[in-house]
N, C-alpha and C. Protein backbone atom coordinates (compact mmCIF):
# COMPACT_ATOMS: atom_id res chain seq x y z
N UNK A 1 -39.26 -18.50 6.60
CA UNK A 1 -39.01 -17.95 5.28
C UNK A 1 -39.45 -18.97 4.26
N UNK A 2 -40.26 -18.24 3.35
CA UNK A 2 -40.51 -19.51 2.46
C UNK A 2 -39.65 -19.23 1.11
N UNK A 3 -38.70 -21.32 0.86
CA UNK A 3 -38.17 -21.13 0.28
C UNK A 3 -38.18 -20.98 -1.06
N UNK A 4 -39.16 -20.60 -1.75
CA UNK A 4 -39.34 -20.38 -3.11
C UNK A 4 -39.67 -19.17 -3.67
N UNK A 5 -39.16 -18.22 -2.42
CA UNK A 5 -39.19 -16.59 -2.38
C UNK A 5 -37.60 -16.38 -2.21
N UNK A 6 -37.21 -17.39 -1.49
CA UNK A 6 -35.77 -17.01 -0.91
C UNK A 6 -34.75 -16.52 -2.02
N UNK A 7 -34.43 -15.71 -2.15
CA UNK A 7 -33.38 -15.10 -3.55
C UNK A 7 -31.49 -16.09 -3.46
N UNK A 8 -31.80 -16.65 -2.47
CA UNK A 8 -30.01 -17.37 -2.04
C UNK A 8 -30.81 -18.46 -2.21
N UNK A 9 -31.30 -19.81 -2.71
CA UNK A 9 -31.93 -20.97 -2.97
C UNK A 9 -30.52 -21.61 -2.82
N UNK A 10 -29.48 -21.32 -3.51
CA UNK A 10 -28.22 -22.44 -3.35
C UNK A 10 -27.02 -21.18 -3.51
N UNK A 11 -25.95 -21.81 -3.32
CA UNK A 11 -24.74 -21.32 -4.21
C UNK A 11 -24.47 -20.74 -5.41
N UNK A 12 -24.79 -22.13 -6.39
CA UNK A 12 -24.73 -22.12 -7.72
C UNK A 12 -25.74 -21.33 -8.19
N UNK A 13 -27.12 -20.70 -7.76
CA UNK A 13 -27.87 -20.27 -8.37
C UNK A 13 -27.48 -18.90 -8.25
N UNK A 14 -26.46 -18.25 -7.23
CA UNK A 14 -25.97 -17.03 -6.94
C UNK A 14 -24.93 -16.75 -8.05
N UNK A 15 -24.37 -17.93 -7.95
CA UNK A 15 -23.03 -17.35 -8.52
C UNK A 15 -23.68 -17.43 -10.26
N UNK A 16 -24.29 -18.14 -10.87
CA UNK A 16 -25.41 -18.01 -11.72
C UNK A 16 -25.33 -16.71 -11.90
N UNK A 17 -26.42 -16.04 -11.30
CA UNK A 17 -26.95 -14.84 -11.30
C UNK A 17 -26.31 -13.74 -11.54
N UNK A 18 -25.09 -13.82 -10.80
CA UNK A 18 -23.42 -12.88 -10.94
C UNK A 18 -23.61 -13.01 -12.19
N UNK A 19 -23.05 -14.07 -12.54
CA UNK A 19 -22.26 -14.53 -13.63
C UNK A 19 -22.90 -13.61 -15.25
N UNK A 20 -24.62 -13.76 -14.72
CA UNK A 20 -25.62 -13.28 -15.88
C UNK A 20 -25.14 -12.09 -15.90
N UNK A 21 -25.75 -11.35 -14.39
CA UNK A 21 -25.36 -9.97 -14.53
C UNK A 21 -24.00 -9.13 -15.45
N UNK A 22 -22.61 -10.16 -14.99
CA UNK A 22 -21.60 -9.66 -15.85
C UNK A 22 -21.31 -9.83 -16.93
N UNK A 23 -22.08 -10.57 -18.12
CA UNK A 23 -22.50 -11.18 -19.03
C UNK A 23 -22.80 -9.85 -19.90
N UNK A 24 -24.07 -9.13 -19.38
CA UNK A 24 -24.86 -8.31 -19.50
C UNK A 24 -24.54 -6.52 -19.25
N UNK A 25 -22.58 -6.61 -19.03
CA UNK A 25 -22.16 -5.73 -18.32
C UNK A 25 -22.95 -5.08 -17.49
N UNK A 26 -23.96 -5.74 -16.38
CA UNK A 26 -24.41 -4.66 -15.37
C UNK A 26 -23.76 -4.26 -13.97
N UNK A 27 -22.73 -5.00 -13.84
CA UNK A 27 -21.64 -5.04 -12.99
C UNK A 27 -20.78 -5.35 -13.36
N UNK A 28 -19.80 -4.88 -12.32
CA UNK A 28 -18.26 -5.55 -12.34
C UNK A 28 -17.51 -5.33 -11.15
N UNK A 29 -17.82 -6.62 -10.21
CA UNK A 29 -17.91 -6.95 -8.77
C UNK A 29 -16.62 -6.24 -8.74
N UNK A 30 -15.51 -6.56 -9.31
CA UNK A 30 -14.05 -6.37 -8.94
C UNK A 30 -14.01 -5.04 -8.55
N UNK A 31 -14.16 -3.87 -9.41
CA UNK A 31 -13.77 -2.74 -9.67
C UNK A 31 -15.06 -2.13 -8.40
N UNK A 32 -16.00 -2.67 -8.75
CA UNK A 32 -17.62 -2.32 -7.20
C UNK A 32 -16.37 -2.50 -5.84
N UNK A 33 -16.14 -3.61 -5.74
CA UNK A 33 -15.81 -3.92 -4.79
C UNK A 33 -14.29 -2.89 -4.29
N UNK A 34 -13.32 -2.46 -5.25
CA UNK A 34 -12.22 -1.56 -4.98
C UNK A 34 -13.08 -0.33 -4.50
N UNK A 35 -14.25 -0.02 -5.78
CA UNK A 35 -14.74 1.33 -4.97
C UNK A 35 -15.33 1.55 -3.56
N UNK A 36 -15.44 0.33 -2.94
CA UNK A 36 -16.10 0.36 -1.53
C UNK A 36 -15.16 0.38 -0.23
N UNK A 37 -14.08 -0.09 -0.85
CA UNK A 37 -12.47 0.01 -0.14
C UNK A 37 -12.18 1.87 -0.42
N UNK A 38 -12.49 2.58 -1.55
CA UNK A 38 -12.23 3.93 -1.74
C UNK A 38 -13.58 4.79 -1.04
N UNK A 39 -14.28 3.83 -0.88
CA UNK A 39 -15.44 4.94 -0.38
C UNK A 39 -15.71 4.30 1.22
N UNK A 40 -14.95 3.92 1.82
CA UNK A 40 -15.00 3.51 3.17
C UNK A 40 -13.44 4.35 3.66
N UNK A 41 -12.51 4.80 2.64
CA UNK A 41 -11.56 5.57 3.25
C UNK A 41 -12.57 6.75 3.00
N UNK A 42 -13.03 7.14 2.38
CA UNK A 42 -14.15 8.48 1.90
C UNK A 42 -14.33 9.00 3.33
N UNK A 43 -14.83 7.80 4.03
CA UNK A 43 -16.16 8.33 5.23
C UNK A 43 -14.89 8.33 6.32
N UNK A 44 -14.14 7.33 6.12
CA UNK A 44 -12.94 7.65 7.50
C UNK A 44 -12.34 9.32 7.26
N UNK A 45 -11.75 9.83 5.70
CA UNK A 45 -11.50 11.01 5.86
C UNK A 45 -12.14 11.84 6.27
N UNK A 46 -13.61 11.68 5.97
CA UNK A 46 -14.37 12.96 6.75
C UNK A 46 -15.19 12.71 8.30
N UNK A 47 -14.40 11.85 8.91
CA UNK A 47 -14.02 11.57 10.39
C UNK A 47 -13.04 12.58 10.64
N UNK A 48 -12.04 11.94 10.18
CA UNK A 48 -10.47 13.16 10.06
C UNK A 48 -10.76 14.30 10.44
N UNK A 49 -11.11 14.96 9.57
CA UNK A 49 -11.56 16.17 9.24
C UNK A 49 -12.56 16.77 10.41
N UNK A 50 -13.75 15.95 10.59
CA UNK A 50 -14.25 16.49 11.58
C UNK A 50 -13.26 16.24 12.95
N UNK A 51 -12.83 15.35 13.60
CA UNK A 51 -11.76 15.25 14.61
C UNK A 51 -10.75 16.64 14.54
N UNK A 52 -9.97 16.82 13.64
CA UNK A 52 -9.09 17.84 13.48
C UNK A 52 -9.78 19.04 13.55
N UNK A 53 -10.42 19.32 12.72
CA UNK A 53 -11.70 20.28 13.37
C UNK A 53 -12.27 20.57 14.46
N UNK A 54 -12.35 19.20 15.25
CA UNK A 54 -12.76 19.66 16.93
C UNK A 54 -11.43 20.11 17.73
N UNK A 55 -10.21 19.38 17.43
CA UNK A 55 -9.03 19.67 18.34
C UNK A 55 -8.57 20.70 18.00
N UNK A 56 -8.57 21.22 16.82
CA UNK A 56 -7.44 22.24 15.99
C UNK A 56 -8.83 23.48 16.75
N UNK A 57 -9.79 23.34 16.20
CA UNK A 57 -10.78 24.89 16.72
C UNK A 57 -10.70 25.29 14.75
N UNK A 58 -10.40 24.60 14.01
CA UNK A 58 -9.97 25.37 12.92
C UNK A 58 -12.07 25.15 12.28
N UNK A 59 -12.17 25.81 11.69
CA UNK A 59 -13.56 25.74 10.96
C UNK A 59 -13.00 25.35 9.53
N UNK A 60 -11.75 25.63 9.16
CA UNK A 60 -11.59 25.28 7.47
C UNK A 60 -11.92 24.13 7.37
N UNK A 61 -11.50 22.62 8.46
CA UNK A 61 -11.61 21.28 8.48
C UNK A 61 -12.56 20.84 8.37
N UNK A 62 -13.65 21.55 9.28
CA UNK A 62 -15.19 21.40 8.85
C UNK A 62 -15.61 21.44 7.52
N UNK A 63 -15.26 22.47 6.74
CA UNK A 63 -15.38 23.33 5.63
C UNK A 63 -15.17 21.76 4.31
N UNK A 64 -14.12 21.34 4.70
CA UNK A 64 -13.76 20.39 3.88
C UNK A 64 -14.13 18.82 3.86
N UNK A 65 -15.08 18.73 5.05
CA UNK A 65 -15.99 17.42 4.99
C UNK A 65 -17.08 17.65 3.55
N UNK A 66 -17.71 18.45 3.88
CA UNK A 66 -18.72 18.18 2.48
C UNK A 66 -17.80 18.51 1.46
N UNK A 67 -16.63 18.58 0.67
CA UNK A 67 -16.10 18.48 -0.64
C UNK A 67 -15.72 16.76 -0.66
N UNK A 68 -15.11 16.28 0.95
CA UNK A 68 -15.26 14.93 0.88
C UNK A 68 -16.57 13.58 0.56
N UNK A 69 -17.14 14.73 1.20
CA UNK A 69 -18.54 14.26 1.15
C UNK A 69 -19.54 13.69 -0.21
N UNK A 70 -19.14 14.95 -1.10
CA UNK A 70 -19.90 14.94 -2.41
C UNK A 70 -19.15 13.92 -3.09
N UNK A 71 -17.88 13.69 -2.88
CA UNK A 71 -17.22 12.86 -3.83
C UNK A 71 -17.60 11.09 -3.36
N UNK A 72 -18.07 11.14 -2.07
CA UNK A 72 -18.14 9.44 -1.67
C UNK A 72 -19.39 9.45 -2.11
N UNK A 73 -20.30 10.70 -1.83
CA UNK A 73 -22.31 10.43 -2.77
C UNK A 73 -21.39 9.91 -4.11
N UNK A 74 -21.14 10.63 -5.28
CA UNK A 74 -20.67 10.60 -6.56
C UNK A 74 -20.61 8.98 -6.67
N UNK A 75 -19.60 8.38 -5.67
CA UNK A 75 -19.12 6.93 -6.02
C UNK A 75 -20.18 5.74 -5.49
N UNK A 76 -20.56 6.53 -4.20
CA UNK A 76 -21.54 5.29 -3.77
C UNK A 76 -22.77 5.06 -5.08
N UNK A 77 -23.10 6.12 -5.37
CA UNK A 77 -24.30 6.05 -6.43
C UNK A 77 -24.06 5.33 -7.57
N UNK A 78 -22.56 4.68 -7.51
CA UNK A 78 -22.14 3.74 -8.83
C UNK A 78 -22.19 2.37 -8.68
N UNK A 79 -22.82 2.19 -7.15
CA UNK A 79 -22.78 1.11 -6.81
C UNK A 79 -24.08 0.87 -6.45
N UNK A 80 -24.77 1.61 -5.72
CA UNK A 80 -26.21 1.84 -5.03
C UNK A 80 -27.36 2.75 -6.12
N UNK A 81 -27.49 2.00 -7.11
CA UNK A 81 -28.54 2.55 -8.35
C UNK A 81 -29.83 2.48 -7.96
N UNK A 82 -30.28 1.88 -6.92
CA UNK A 82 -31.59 2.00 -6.66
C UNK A 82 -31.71 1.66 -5.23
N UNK A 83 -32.77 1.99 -4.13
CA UNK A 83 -32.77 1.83 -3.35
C UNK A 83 -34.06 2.31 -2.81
N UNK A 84 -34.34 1.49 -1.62
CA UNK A 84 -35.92 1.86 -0.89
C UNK A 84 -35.46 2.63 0.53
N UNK A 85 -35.96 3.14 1.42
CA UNK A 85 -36.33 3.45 2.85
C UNK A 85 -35.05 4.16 2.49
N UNK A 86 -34.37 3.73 3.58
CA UNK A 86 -32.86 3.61 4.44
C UNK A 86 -31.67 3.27 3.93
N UNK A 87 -31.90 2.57 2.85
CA UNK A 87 -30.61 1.71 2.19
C UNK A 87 -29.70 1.83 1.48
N UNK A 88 -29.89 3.63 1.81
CA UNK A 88 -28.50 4.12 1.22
C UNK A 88 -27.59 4.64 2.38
N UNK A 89 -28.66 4.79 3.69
CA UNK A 89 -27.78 5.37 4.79
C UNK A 89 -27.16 3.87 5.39
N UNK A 90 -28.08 2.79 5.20
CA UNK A 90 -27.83 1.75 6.16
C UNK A 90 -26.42 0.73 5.56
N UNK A 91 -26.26 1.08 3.80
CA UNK A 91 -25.19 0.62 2.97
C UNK A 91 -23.94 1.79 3.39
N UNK A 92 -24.02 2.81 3.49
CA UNK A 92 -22.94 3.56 3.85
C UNK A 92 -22.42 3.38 5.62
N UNK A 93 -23.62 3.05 6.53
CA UNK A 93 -23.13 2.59 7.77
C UNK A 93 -22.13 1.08 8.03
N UNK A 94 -22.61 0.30 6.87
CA UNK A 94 -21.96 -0.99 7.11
C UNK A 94 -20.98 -0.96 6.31
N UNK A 95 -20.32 -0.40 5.31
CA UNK A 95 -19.24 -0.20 4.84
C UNK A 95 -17.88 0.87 5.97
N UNK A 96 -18.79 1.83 6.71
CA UNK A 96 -18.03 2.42 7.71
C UNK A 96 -17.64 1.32 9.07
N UNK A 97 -19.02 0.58 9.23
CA UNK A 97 -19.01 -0.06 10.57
C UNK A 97 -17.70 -1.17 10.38
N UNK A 98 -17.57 -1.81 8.45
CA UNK A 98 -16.95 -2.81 8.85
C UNK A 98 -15.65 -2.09 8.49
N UNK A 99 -15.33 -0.95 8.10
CA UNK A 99 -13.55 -0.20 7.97
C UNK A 99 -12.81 0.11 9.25
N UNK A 100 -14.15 0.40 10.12
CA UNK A 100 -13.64 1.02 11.29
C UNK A 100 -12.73 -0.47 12.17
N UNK A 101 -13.54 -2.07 12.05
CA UNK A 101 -13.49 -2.93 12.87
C UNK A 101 -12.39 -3.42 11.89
N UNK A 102 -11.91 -3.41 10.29
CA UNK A 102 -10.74 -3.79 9.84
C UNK A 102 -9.55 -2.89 11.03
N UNK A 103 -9.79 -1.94 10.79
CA UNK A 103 -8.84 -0.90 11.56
C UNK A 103 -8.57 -1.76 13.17
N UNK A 104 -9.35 -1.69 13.85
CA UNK A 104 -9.55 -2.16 15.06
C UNK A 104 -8.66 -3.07 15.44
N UNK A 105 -9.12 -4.05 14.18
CA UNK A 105 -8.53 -5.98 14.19
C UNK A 105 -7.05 -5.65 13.65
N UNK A 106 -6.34 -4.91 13.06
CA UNK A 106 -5.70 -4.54 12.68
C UNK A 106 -4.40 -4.24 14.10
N UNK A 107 -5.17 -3.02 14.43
CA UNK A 107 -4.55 -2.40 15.49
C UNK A 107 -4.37 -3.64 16.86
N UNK A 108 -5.24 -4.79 17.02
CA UNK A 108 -5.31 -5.75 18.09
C UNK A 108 -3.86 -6.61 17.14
N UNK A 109 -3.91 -7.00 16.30
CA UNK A 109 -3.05 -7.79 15.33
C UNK A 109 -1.51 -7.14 15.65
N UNK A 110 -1.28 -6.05 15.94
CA UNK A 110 -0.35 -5.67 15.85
C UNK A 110 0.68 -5.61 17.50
N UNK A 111 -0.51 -5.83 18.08
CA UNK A 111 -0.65 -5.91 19.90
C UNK A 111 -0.75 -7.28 20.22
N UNK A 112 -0.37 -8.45 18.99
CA UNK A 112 -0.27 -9.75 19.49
C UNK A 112 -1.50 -10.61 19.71
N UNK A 113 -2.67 -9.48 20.24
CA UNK A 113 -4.19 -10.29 20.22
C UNK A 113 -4.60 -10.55 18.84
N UNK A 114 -4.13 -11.61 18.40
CA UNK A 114 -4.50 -12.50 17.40
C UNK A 114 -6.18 -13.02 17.33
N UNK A 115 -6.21 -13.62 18.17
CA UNK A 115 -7.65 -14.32 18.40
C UNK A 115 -8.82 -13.02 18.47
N UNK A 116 -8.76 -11.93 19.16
CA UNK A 116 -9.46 -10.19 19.19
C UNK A 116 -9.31 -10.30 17.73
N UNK A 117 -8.12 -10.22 17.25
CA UNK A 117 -8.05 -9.72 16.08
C UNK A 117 -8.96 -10.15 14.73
N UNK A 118 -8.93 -11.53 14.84
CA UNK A 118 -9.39 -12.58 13.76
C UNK A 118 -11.13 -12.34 13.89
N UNK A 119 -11.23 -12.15 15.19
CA UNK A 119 -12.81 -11.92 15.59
C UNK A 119 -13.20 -10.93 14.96
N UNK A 120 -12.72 -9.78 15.04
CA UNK A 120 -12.91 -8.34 14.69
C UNK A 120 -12.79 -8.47 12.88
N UNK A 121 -12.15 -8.93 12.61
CA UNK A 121 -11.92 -9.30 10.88
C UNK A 121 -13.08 -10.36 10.51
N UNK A 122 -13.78 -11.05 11.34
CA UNK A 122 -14.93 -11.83 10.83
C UNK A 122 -16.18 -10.74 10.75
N UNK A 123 -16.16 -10.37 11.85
CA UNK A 123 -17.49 -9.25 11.79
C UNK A 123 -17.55 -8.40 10.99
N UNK A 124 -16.41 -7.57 10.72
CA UNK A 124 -15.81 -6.77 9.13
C UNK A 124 -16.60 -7.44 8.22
N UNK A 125 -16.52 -8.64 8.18
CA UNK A 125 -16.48 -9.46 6.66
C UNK A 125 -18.07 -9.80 6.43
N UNK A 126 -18.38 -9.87 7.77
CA UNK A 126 -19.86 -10.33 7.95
C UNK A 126 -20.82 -8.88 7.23
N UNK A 127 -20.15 -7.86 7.86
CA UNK A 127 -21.13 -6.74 7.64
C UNK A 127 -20.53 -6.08 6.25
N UNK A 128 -19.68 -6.18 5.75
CA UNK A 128 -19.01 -6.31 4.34
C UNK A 128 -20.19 -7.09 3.21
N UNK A 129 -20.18 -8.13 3.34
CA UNK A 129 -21.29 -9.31 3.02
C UNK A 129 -23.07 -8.90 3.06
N UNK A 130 -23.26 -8.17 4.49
CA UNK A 130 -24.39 -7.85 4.33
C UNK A 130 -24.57 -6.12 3.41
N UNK A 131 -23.61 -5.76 3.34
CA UNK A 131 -23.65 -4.85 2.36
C UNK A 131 -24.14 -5.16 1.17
N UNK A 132 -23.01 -6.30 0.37
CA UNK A 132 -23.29 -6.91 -1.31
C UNK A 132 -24.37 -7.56 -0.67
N UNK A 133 -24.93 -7.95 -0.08
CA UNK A 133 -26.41 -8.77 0.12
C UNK A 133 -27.59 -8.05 0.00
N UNK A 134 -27.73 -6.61 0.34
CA UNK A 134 -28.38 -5.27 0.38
C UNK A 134 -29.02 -5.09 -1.02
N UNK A 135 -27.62 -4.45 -1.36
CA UNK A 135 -27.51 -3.97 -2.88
C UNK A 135 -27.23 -4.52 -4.09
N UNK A 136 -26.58 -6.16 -4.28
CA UNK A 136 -27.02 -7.05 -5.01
C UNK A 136 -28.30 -7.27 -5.11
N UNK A 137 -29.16 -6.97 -4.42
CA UNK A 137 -30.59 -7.24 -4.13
C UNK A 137 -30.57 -9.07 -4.04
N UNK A 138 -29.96 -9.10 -3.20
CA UNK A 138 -30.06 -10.74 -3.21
C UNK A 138 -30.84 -11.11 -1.86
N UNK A 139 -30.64 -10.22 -0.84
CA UNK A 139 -31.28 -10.25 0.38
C UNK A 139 -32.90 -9.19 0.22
N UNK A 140 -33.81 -9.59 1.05
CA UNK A 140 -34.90 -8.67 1.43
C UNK A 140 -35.18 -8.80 2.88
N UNK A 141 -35.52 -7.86 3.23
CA UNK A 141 -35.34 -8.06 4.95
C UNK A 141 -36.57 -8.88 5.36
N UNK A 142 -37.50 -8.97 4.09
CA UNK A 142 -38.29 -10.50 4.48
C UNK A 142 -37.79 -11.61 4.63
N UNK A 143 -36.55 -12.10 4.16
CA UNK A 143 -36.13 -13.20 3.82
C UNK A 143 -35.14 -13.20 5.36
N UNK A 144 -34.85 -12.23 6.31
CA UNK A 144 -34.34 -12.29 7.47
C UNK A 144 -35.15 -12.56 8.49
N UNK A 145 -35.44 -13.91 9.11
CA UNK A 145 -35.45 -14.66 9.94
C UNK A 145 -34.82 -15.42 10.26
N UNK A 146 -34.84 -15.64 12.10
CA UNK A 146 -34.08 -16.59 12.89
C UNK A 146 -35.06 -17.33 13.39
N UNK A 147 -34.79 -18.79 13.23
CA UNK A 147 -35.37 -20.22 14.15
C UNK A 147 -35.05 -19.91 15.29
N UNK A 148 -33.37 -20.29 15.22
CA UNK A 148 -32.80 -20.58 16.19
C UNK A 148 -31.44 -19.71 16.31
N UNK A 149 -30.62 -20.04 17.16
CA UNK A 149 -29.45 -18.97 17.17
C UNK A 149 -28.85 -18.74 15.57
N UNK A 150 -28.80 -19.72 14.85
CA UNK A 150 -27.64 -19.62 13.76
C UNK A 150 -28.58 -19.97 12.61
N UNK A 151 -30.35 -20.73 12.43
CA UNK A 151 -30.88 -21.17 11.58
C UNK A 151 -31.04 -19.66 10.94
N UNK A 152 -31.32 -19.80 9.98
CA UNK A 152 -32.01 -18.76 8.81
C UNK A 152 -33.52 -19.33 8.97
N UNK A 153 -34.05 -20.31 8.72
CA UNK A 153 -35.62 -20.55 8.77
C UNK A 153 -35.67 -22.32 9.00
N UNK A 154 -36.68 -22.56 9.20
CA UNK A 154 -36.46 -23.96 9.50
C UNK A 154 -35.80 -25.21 8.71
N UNK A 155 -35.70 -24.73 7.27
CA UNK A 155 -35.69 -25.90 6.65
C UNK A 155 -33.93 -25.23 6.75
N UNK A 156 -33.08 -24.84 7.17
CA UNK A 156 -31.50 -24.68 7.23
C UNK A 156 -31.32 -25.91 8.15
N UNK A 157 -30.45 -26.31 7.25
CA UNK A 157 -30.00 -27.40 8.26
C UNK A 157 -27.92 -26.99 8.17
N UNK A 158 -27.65 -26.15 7.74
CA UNK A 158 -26.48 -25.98 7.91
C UNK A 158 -26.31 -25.05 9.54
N UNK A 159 -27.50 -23.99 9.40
CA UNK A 159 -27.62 -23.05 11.10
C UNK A 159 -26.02 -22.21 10.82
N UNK A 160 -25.36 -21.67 10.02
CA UNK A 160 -24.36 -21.41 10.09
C UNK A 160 -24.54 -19.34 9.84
N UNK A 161 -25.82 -19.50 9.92
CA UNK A 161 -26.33 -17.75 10.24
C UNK A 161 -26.55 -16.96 8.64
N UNK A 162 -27.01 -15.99 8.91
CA UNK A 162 -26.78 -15.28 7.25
C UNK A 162 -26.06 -14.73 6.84
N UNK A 163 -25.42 -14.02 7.59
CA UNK A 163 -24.46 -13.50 7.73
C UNK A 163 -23.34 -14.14 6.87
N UNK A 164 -23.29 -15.60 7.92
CA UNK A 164 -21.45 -15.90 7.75
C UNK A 164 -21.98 -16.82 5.90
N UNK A 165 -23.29 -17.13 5.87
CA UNK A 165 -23.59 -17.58 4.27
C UNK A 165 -24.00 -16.79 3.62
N UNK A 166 -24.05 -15.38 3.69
CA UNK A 166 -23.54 -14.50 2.64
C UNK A 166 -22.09 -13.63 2.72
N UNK A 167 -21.41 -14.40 3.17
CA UNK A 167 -20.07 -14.34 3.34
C UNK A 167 -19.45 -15.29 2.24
N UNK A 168 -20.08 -16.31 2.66
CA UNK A 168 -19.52 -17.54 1.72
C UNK A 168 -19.62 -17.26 -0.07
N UNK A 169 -21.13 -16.70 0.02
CA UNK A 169 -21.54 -16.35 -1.51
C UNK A 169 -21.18 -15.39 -1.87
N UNK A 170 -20.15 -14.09 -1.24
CA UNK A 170 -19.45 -13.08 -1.91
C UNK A 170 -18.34 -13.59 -2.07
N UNK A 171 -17.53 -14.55 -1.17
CA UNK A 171 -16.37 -15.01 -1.60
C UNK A 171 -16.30 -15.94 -2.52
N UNK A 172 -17.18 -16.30 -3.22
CA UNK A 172 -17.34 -16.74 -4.23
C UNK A 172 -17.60 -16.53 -5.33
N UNK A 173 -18.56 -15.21 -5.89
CA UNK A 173 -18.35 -14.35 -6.83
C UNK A 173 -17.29 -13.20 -6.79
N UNK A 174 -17.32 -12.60 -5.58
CA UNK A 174 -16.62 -11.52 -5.86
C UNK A 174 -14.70 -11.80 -5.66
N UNK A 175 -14.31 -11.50 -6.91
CA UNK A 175 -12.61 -11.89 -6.65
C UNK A 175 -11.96 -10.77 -7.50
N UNK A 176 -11.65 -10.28 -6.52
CA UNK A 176 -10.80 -9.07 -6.80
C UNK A 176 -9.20 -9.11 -7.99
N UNK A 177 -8.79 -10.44 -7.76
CA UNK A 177 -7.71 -10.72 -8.53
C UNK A 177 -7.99 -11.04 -10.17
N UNK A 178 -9.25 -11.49 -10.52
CA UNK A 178 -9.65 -11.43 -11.92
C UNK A 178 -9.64 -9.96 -12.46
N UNK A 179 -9.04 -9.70 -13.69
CA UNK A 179 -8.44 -8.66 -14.74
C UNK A 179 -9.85 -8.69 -15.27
């Protein structure tokens, strides 16, 4: 990857960039970020729905996925304003992929597997991360290469993956507890 394309150059130049954006009201990570918690129950309800629908035999349940449906398009599109290929199906898969594995880690947490659990809550967070990495436009899937198991490109000398360092750089702009 060459680094003078790379859109993550440091920390500070991310949180920078946030910072402009909210400056400029073109975001507002906090309230983005609640809606992705409301639009990841979105896609679990119309799981529901289809499930109850297969066991019940009822067709109304069916009936009522797309009213669920239109309302998670409505919200995702407040978050996902532009997009190429895939990257509105592939932003709605990783917001499902990582609700389903909160749930999961959740359900292990409660069964004492702590260590399952904590695992399952990293990968959440990881694919959480590669979401705002997506659609921040901070990532390009040019800029995804592996050296080595954990390098991003050669000149990483941290190797700590992209993942878990765009983990680091959402937990650093994005904070839900700021009013």
């Amino acid at each position: 990857m060459d680094l003078s394309k790379n859109p993550i150059k440091s920390l500070q130049e991310f949180i920078n960039k946030a910072d402009d954006m909210k400056k400029q009201e073109k975001m507002d990570l906090s309230s983005d970020q609640d809606l992705t918690i409301a639009i990841m129950n979105l896609v679990s309800i119309e799981e529901h729905f289809f499930f109850t629908g297969a066991k019940t035999g009822k067709n109304e349940y069916y009936d009522l996925i797309n009213e669920v449906r239109e309302i998670r398009k409505e919200l995702l599109k407040k978050i996902i304003k532009e997009y190429e290929g895939e990257i509105w199906c592939i932003s709605k898969h990783l917001l499902a992929a990582s609700y389903r594995l909160m749930e999961v880690g959740t359900k292990q947490l409660s069964r004492g597997q702590k260590e399952e659990a904590y695992s399952l809550f990293d990968k959440a967070y990881q694919l959480y991360s590669l979401f705002w990495g997506l659609n921040l436009k901070l990532i390009g899937t040019g800029d995804i290469k592996k050296i080595d198991e954990k390098a991003i490109d050669k000149h990483d000398e941290e190797k700590k993956g992209f993942t878990d360092k765009l983990g680091e750089l959402v937990k650093k702009v994005i904070n839900c507890c700021l009013e």
